[in-house]
C-alpha atoms as a PDB file:
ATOM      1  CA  UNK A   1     117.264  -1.087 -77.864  1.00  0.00           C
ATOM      2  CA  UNK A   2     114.545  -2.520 -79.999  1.00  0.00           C
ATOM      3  CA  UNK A   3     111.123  -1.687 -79.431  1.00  0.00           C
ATOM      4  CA  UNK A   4     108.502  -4.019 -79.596  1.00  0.00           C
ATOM      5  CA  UNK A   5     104.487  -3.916 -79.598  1.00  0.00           C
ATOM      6  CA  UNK A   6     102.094  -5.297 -76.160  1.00  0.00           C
ATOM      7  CA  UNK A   7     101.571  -8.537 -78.831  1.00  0.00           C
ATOM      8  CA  UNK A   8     105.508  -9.013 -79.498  1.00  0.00           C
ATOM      9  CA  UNK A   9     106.412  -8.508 -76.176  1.00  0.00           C
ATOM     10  CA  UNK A  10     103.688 -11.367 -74.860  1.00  0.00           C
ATOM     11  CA  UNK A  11     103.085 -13.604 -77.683  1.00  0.00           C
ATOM     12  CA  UNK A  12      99.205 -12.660 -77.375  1.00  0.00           C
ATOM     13  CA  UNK A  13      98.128 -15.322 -80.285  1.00  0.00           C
ATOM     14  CA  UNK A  14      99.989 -18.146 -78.827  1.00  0.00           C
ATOM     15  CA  UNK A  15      98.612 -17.868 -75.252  1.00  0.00           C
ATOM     16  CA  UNK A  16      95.103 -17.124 -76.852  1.00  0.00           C
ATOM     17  CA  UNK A  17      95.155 -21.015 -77.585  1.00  0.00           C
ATOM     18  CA  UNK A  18      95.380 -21.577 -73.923  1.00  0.00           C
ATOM     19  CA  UNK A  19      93.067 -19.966 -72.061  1.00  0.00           C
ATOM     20  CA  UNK A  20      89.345 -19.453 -72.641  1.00  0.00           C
ATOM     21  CA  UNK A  21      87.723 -15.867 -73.376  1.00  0.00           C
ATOM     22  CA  UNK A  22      87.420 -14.521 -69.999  1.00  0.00           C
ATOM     23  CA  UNK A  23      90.734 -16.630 -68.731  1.00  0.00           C
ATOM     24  CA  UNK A  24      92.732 -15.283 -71.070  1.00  0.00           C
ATOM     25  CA  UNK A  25      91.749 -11.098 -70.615  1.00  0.00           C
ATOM     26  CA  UNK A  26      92.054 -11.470 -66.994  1.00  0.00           C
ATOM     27  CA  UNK A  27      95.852 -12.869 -67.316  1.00  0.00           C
ATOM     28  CA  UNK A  28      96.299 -10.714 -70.595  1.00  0.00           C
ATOM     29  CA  UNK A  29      95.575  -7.334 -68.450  1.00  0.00           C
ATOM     30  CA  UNK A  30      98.323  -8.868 -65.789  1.00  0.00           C
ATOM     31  CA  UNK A  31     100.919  -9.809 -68.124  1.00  0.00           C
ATOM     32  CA  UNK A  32     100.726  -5.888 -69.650  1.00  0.00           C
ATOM     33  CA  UNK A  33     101.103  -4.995 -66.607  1.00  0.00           C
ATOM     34  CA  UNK A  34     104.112  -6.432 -66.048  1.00  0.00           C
ATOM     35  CA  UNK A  35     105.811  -6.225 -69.137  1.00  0.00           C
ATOM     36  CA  UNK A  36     105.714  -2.386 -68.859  1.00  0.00           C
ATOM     37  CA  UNK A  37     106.185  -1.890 -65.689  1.00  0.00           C
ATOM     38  CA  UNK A  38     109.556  -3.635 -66.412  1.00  0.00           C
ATOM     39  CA  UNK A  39     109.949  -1.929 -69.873  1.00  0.00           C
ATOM     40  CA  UNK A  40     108.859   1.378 -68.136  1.00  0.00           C
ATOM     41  CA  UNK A  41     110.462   5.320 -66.591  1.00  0.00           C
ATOM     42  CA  UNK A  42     108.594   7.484 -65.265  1.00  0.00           C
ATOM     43  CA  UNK A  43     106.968   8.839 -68.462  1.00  0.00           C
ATOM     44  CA  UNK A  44     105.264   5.679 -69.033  1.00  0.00           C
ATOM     45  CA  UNK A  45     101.074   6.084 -68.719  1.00  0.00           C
ATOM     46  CA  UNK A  46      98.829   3.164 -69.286  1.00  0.00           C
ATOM     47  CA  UNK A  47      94.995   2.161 -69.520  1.00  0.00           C
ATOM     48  CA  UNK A  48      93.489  -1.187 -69.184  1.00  0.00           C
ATOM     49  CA  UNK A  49      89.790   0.633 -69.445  1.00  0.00           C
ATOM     50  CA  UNK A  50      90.115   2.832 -72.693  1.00  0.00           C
ATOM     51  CA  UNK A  51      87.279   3.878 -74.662  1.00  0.00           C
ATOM     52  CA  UNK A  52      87.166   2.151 -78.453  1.00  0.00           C
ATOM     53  CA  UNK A  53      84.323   3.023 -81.142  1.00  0.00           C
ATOM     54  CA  UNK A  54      83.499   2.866 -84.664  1.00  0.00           C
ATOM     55  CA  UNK A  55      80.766   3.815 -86.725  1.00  0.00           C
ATOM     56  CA  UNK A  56      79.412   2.049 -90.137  1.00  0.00           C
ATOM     57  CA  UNK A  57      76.660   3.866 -91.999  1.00  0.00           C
ATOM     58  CA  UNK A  58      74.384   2.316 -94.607  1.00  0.00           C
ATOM     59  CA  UNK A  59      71.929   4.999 -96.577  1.00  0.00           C
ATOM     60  CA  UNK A  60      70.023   7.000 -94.120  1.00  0.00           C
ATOM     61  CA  UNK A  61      71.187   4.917 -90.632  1.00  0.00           C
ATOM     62  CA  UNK A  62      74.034   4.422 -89.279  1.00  0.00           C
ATOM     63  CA  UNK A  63      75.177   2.297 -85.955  1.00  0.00           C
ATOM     64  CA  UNK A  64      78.163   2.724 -83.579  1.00  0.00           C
ATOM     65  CA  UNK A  65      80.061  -0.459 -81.698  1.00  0.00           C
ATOM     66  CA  UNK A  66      81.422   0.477 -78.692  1.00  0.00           C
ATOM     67  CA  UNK A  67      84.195  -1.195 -76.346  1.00  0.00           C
ATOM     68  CA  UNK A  68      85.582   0.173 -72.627  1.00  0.00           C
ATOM     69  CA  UNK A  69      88.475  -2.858 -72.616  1.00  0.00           C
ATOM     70  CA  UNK A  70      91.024  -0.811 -74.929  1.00  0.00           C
ATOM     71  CA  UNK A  71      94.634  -0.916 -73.578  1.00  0.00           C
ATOM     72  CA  UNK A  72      96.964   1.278 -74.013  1.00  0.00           C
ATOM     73  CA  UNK A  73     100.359   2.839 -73.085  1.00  0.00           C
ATOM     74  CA  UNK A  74     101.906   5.737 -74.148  1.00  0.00           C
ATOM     75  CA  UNK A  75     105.700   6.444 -73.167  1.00  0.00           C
ATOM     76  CA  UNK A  76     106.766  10.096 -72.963  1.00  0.00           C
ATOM     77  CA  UNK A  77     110.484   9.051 -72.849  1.00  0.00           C
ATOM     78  CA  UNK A  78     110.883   7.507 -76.230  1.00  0.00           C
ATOM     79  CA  UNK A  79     107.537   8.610 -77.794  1.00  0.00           C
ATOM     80  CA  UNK A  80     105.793   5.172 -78.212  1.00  0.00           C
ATOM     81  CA  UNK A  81     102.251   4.604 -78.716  1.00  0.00           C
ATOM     82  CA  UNK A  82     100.532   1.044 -78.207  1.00  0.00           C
ATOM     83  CA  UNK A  83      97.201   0.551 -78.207  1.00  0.00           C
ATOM     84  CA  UNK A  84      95.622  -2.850 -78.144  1.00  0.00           C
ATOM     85  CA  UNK A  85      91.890  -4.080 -78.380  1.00  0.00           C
ATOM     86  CA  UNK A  86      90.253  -7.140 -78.210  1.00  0.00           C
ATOM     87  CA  UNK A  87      87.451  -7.229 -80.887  1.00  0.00           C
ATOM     88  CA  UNK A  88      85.061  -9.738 -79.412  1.00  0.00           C
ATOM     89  CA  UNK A  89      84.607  -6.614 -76.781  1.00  0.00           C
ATOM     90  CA  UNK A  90      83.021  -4.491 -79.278  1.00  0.00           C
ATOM     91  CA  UNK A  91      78.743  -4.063 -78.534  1.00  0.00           C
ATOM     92  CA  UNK A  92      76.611  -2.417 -80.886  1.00  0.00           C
ATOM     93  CA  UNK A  93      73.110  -2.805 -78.513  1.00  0.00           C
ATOM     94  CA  UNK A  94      71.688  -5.658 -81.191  1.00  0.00           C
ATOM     95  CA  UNK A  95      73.017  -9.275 -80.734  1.00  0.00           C
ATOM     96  CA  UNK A  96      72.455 -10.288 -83.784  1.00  0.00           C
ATOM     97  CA  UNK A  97      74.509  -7.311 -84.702  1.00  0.00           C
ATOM     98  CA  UNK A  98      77.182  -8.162 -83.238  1.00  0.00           C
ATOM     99  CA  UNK A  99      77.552 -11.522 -83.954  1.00  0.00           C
ATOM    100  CA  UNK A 100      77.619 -10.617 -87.719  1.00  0.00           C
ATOM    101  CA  UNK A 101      80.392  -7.951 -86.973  1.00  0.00           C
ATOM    102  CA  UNK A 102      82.615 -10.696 -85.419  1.00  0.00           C
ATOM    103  CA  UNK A 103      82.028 -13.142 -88.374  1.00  0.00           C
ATOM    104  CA  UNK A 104      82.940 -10.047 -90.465  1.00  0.00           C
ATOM    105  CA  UNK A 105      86.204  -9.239 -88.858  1.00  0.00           C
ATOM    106  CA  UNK A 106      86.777 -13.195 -88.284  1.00  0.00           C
ATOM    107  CA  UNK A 107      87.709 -13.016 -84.796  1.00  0.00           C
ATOM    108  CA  UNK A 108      88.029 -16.255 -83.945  1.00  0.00           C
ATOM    109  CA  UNK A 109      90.820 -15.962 -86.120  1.00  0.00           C
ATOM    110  CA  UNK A 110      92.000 -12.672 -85.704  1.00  0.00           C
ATOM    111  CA  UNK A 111      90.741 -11.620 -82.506  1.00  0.00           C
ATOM    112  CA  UNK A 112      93.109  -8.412 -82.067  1.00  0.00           C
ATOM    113  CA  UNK A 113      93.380  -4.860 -83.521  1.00  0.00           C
ATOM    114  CA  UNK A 114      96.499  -3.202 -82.616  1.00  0.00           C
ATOM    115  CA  UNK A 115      97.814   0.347 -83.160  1.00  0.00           C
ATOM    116  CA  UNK A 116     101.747   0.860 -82.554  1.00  0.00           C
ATOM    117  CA  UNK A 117     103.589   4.369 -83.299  1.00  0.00           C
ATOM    118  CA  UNK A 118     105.896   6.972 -82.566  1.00  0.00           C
ATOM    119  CA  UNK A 119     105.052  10.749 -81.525  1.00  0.00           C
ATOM    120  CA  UNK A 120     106.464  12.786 -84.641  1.00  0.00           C
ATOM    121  CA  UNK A 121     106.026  15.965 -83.254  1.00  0.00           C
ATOM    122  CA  UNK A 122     106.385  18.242 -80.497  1.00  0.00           C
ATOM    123  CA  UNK A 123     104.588  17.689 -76.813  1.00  0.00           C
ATOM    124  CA  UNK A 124     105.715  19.755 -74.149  1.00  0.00           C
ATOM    125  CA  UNK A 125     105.509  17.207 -71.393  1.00  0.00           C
ATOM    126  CA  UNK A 126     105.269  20.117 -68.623  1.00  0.00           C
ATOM    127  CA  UNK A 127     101.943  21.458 -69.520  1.00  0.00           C
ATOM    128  CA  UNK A 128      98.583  20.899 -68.788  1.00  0.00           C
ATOM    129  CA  UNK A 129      96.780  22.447 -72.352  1.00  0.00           C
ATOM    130  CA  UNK A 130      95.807  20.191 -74.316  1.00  0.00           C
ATOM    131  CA  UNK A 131      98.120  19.569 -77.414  1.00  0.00           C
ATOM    132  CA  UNK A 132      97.500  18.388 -80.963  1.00  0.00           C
ATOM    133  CA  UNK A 133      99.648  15.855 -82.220  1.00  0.00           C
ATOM    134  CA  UNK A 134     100.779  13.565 -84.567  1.00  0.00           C
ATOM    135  CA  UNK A 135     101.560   9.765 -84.273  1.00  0.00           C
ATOM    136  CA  UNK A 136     103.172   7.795 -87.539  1.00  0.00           C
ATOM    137  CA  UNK A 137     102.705   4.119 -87.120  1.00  0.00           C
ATOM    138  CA  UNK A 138     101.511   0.845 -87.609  1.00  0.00           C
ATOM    139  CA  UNK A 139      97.794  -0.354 -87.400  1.00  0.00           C
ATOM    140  CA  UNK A 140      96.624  -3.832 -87.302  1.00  0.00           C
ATOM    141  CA  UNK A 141      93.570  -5.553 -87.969  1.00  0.00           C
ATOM    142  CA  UNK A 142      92.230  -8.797 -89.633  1.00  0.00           C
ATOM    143  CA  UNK A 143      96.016  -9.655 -89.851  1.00  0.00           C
ATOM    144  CA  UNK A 144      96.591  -6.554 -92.101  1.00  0.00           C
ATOM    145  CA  UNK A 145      99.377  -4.494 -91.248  1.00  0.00           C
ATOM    146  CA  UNK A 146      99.313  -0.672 -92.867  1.00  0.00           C
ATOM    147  CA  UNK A 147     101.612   2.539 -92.070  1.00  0.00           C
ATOM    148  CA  UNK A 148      99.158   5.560 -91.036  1.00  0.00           C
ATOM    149  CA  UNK A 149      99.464   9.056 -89.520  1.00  0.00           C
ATOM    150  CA  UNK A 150      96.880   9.706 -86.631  1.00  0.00           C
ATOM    151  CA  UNK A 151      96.080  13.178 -85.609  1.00  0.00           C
ATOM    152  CA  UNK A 152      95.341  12.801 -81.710  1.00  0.00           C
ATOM    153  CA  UNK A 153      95.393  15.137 -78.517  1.00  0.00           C
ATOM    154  CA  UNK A 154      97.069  14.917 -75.300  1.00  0.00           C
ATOM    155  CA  UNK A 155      96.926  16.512 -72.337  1.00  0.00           C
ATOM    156  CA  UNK A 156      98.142  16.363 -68.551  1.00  0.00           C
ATOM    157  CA  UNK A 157      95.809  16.213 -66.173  1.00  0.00           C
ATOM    158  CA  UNK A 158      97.830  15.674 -63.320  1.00  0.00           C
ATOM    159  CA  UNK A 159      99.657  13.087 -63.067  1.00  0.00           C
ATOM    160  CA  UNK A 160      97.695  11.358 -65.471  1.00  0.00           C
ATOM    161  CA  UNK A 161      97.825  11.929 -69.387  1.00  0.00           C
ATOM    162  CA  UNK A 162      94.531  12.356 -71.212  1.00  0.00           C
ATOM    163  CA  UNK A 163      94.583  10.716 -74.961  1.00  0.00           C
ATOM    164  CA  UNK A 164      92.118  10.617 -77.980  1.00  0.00           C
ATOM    165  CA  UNK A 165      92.344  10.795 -81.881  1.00  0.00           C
ATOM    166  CA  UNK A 166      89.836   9.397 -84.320  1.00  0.00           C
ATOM    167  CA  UNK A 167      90.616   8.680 -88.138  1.00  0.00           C
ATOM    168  CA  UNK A 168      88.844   6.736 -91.184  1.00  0.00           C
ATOM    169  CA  UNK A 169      89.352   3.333 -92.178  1.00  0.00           C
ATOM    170  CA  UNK A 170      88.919   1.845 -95.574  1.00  0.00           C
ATOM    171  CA  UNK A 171      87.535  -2.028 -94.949  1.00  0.00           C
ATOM    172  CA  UNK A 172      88.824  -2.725 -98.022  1.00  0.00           C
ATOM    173  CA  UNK A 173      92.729  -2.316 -97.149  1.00  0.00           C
ATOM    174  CA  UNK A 174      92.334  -4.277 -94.845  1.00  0.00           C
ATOM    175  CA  UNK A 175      90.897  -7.370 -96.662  1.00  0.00           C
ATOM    176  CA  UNK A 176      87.421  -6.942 -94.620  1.00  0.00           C
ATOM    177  CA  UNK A 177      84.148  -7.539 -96.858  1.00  0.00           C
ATOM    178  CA  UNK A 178      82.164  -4.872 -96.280  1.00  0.00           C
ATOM    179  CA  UNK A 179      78.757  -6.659 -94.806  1.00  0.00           C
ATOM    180  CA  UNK A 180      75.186  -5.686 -95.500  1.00  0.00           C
ATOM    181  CA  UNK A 181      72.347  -4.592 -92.967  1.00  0.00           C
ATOM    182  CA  UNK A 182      68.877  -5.127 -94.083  1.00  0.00           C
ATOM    183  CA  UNK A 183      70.245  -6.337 -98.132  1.00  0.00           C
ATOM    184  CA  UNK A 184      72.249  -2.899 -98.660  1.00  0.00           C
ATOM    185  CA  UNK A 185      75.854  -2.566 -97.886  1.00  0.00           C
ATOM    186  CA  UNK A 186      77.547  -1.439 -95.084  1.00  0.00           C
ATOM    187  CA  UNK A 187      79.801   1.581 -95.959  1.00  0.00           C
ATOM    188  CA  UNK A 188      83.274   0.741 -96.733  1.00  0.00           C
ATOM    189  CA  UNK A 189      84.563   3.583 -94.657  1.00  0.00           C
ATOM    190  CA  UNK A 190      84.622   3.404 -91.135  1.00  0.00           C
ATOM    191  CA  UNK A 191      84.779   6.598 -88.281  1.00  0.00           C
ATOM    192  CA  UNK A 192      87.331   5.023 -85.365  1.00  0.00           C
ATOM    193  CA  UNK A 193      87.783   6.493 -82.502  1.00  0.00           C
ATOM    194  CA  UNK A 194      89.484   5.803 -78.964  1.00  0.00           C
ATOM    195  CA  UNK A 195      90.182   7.900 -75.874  1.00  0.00           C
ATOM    196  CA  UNK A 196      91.424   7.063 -72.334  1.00  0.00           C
ATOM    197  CA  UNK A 197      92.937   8.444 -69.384  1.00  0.00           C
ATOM    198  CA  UNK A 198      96.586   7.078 -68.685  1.00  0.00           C
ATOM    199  CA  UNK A 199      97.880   6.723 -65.572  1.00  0.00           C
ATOM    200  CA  UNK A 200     101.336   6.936 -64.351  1.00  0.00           C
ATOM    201  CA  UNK A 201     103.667   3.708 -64.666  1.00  0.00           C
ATOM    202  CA  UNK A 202     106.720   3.423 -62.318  1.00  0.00           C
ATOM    203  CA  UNK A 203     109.079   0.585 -61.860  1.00  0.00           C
END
């Protein structure tokens, strides 16, 4: 069967036109719930309160957005990773800040950043060390779609499943203007990051 992302499954960018900002992440969180629970087995683990960062450096500072409203679900039964964030989440601790960041990214127009993948290599699903793996996939942002390979862990804790990984992004592939801070220009590379603890999805 066909598998599709959290935004294919729920049309995320037509309903956005419906409901207002807090509306729409209250019924966004209930419809993910749903859809996996009815797409899920037993090896399905979800978070609605994952951990999201980046940091952007400029010469000599550097600053670090932060956002606890990542969602994500991880299925052990056909290796599929989906992780979805909403951008206008992200804080930095300066208002100003931030509302630069979301005219940089755009998010009234492209509110999302999604990552969508497949577990390439071996995770023994019985034991509770933590394991290095590696995810090929799909990452979206400023509606720019490129393949990457993420290094991330997992580990069983449980009956939940532990997740992080962290990789660079290059603004630049994805059609983002790199913004300046104080007349000198933000870094094109960004540090991203995101960990969560999954738990257990059964139908």
């Amino acid at each position: 069967m066909e598998q599709k992302t959290i935004s294919q499954r729920l049309d995320f960018h037509d309903m956005a036109t419906l409901f207002s900002s807090f509306g729409f992440r209250v019924v966004l969180l209930g419809a993910i719930f749903l859809a996996i629970v009815q797409d899920s087995t037993a090896q399905a683990f979800m978070t609605r309160t994952g951990h999201a960062e980046f940091k952007s450096r400029v010469p000599f500072f550097s600053f670090t957005g932060v956002s606890d409203d990542l969602v994500g679900v991880i299925n052990l039964a056909d290796s599929t990773v989906d992780f979805y964030l909403d951008l206008t989440t992200l804080k930095t601790g300066i208002g100003k800040r931030d509302k630069d960041m979301r005219l940089t990214l755009e998010t009234k127009e492209y509110p999302f950043a999604e990552f969508y993948g497949k577990i390439v290599s071996l995770f023994y699903r019985d034991s509770e060390k933590s394991q290095v793996i590696q995810v090929n996939g799909t990452f979206t942002i400023h509606g720019v779609s490129r393949e990457i390979t993420v290094t991330a862990s997992l580990q069983r804790q449980g009956e939940d499943l532990y997740a992080s990984a962290s990789w660079k992004l290059n603004l630049n592939d994805y059609n983002i203007k790199p913004p300046r801070l104080l007349m000198v220009k933000v870094d094109e590379i960004q540090e991203l990051g995101v960990t969560g603890r999954l738990n257990p999805v059964s139908n």
